[in-house]
C-alpha atoms as a PDB file:
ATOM      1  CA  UNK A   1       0.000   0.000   0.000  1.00  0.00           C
ATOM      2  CA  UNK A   2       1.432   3.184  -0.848  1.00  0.00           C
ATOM      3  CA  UNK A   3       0.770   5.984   1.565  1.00  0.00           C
ATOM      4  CA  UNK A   4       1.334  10.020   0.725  1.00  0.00           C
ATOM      5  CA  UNK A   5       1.212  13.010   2.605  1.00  0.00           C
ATOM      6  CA  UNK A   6       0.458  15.415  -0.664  1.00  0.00           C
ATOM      7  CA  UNK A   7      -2.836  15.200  -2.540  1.00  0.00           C
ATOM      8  CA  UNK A   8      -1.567  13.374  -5.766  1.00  0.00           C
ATOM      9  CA  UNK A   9       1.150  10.718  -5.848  1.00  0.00           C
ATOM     10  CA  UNK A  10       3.804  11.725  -8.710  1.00  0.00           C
ATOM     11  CA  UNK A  11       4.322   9.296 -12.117  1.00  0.00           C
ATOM     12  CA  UNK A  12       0.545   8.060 -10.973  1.00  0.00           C
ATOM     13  CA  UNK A  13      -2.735   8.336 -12.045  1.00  0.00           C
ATOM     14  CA  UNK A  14      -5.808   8.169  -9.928  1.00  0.00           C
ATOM     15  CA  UNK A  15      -8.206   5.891 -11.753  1.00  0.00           C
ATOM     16  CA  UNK A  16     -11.051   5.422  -8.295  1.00  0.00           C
ATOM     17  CA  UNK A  17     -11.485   7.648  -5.513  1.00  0.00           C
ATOM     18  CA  UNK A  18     -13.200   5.044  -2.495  1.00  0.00           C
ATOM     19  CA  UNK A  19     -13.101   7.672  -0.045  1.00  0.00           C
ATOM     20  CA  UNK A  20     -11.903   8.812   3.722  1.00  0.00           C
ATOM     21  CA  UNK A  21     -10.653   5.893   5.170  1.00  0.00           C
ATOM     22  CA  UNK A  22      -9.126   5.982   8.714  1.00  0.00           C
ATOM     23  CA  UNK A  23      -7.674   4.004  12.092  1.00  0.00           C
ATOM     24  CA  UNK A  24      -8.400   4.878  15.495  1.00  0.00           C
ATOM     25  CA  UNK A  25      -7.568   4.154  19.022  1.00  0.00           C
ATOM     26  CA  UNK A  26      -7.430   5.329  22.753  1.00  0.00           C
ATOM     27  CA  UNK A  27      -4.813   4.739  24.938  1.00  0.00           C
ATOM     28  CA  UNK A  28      -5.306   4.672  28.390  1.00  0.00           C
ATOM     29  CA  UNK A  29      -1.734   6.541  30.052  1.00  0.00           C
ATOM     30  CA  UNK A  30      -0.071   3.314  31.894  1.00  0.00           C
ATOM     31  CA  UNK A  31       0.444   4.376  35.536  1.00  0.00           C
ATOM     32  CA  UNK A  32       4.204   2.858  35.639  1.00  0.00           C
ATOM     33  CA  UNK A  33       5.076   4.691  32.436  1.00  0.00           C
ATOM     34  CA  UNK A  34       3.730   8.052  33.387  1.00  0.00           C
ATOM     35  CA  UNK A  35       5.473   7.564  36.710  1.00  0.00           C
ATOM     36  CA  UNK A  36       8.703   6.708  35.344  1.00  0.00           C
ATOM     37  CA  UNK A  37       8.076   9.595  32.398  1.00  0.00           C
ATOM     38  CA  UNK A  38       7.474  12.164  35.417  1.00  0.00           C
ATOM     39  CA  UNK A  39      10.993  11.735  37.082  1.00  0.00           C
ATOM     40  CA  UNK A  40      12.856  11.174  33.421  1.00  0.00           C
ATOM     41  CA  UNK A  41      11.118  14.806  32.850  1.00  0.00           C
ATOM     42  CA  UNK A  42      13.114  16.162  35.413  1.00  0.00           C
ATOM     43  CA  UNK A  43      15.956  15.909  34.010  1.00  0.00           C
ATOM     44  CA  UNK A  44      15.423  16.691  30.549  1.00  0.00           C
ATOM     45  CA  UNK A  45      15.362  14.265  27.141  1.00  0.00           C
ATOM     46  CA  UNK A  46      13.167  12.307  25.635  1.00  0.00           C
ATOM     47  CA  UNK A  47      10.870   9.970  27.682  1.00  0.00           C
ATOM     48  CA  UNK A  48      11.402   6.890  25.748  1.00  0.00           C
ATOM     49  CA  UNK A  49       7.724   5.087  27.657  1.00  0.00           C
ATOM     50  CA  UNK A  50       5.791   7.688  26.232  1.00  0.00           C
ATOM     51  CA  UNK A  51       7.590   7.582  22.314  1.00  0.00           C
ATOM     52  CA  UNK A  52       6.998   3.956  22.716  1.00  0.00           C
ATOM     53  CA  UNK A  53       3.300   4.409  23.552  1.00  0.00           C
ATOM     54  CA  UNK A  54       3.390   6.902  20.703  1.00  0.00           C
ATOM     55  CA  UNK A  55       4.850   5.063  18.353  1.00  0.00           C
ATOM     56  CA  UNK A  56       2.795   1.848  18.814  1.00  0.00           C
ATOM     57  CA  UNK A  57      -0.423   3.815  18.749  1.00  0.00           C
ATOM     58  CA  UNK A  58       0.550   5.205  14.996  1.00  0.00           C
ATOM     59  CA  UNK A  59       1.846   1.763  13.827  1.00  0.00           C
ATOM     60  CA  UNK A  60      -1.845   0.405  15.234  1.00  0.00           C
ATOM     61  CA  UNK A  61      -3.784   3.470  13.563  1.00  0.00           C
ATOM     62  CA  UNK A  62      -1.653   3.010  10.764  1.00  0.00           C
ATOM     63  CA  UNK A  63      -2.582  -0.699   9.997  1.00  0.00           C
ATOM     64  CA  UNK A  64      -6.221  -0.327  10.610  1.00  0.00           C
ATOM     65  CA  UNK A  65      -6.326   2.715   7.648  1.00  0.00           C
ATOM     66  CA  UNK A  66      -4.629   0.477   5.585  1.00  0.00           C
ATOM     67  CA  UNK A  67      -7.268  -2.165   6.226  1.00  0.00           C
ATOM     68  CA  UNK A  68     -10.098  -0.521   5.523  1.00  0.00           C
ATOM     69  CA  UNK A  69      -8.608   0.772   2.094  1.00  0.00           C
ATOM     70  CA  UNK A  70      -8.192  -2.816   1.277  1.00  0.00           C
ATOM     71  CA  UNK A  71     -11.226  -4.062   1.963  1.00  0.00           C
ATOM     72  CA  UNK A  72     -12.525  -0.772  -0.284  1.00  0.00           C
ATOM     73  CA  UNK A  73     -10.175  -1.752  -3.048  1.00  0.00           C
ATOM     74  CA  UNK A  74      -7.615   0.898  -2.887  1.00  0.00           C
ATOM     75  CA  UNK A  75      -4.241   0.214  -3.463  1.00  0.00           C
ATOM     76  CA  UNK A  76      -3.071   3.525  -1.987  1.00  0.00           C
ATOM     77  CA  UNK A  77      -3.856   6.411  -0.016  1.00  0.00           C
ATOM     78  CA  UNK A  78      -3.065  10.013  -0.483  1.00  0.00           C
ATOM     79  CA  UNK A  79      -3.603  13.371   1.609  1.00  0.00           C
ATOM     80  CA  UNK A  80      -3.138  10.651   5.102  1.00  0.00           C
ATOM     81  CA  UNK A  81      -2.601  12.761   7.938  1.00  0.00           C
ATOM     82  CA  UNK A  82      -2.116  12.342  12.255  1.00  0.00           C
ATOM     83  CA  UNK A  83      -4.444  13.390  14.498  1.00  0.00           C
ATOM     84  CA  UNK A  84      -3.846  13.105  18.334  1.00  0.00           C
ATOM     85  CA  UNK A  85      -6.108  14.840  21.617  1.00  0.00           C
ATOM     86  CA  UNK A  86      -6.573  14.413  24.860  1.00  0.00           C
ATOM     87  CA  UNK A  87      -9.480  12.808  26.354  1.00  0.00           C
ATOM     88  CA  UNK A  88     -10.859  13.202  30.245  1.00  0.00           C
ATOM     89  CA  UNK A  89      -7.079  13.910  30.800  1.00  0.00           C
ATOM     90  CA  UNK A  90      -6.035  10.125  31.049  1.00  0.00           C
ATOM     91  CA  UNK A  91      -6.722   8.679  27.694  1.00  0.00           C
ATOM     92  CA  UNK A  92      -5.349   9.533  24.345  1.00  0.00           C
ATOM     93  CA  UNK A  93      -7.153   9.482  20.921  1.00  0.00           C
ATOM     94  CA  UNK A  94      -4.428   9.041  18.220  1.00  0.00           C
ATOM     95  CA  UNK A  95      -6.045   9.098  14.538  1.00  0.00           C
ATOM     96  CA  UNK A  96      -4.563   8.116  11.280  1.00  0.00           C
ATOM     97  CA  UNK A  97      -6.761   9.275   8.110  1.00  0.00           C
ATOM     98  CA  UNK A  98      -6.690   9.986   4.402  1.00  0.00           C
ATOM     99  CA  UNK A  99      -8.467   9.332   1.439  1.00  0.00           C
ATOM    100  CA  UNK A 100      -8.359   5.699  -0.454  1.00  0.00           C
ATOM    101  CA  UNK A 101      -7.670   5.495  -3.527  1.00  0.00           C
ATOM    102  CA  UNK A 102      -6.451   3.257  -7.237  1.00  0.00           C
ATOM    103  CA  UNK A 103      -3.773   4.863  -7.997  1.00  0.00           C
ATOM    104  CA  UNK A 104      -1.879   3.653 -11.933  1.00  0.00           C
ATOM    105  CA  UNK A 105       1.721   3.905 -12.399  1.00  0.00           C
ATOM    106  CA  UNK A 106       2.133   6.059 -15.477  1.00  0.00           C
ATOM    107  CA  UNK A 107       4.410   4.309 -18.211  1.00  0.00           C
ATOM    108  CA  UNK A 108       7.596   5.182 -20.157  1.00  0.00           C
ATOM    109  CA  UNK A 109       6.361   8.259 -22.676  1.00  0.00           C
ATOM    110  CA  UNK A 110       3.385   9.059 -20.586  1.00  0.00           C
ATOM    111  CA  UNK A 111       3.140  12.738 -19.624  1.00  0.00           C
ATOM    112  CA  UNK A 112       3.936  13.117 -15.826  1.00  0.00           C
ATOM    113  CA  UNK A 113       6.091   9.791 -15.790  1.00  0.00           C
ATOM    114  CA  UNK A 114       8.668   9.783 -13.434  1.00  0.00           C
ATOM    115  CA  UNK A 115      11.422   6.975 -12.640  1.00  0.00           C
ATOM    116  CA  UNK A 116       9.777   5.003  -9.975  1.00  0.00           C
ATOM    117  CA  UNK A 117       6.005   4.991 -12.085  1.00  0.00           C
ATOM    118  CA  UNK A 118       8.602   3.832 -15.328  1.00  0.00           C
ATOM    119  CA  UNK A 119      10.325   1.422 -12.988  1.00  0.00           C
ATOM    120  CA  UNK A 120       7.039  -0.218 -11.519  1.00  0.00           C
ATOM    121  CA  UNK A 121       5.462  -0.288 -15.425  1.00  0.00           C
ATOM    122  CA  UNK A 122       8.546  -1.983 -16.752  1.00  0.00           C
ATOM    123  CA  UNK A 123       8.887  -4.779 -14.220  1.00  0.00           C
ATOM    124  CA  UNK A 124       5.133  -5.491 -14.442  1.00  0.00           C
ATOM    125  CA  UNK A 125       5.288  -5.930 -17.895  1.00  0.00           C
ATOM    126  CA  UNK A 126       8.626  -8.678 -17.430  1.00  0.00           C
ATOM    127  CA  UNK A 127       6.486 -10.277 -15.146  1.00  0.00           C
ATOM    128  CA  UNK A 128       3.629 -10.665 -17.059  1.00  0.00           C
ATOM    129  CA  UNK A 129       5.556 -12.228 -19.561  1.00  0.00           C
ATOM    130  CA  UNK A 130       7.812 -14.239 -17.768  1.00  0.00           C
ATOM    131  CA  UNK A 131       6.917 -18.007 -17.306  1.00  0.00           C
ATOM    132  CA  UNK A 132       5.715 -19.578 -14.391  1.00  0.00           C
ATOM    133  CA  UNK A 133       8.519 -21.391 -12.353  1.00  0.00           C
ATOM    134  CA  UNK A 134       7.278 -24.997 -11.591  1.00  0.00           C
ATOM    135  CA  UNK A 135       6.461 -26.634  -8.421  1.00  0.00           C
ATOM    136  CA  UNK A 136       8.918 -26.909  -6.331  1.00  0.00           C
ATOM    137  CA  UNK A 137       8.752 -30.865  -4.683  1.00  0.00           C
ATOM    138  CA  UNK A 138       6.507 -31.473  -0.790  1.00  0.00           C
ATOM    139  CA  UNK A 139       7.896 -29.814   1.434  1.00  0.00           C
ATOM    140  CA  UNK A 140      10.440 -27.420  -0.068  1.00  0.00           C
ATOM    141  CA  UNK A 141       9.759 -23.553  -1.579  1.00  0.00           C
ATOM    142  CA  UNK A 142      10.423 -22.781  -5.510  1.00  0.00           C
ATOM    143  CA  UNK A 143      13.375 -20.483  -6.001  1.00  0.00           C
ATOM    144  CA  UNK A 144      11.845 -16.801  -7.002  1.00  0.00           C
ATOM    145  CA  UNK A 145      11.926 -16.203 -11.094  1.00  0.00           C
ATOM    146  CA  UNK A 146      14.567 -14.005 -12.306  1.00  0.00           C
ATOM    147  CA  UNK A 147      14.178 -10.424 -11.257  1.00  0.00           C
ATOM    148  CA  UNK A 148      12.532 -11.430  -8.584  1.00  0.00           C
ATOM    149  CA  UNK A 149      13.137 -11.379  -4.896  1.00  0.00           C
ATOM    150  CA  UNK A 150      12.024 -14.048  -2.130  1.00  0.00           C
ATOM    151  CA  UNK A 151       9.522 -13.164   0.154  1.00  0.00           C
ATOM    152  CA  UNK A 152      11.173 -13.717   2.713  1.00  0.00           C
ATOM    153  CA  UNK A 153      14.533 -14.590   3.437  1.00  0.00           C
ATOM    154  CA  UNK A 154      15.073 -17.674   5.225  1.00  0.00           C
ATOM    155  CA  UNK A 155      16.363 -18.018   8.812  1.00  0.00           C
ATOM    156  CA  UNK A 156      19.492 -19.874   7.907  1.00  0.00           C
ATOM    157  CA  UNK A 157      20.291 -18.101   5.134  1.00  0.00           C
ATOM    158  CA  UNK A 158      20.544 -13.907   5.299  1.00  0.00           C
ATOM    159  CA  UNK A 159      18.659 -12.189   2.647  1.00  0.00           C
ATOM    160  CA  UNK A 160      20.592  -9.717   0.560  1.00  0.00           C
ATOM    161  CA  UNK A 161      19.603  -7.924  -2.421  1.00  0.00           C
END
């Protein structure tokens, strides 16, 4: 899914608008954390419990957005924006929203084209026409086509590209 702060994505075309999409949650403020937070505060510095509250709240907001574009049939989502307040002065509403949409990498010639949309256009083309790599035997994975990476790489062996 690719996700934009500016109201068009460059080299792409916007074929479907689906609409606002958006995650949301409220955090209650653990009692530990804050306590911990209060006498780090003291001092100075970041208060590393409350940037990892933070930052776990946006990942969650994040992934719910994301999931309700999919389930729209958006494969991106432009104009997504943060929203965070205060609520009853222990909770915390963080918001993640933007506006789901089918966004079409523009090809080589196209007006507006840029390297990444020409990139993306090419390699979906190879892989359209590259053949299918047989079934690998029970119990073992195929090795990706050419041009292509693994999925994942596998515990033994490192992944490098």
């Amino acid at each position: 899914m690719l996700i934009v702060t500016s109201n068009k994505i460059p080299g792409h075309r916007i074929d479907a608008v689906f609409g606002e999409v958006m995650g949301l949650t409220v955090r209650s403020r653990d009692i530990g954390a804050q306590v911990m937070a209060g006498f780090r505060s003291l001092g100075g510095g970041e208060l590393p419990e409350m940037t990892k509250a933070l930052y776990e709240s946006r990942q969650e907001v994040m992934a719910r957005m994301v999931n309700e574009a999919q389930q729209r049939g958006a494969n991106a989502i432009v104009a997504m924006r943060f929203d965070t307040s205060e609520m009853g002065g222990n909770w915390t509403e963080v918001c993640a929203y933007g506006t789901a949409v089918f966004a079409i990498p523009l090809a080589e010639g196209e007006p507006g084209a840029t390297g990444q949309s020409i990139y993306l256009t090419s390699a979906a083309a190879r892989q359209s026409t590259q053949p299918t790599t047989p079934a690998a035997p029970q119990g073992q994975t195929a090795p990706p086509a050419p041009g292509q990476f693994p999925a994942s790489p596998s515990p033994q062996e490192p992944f490098h590209q």
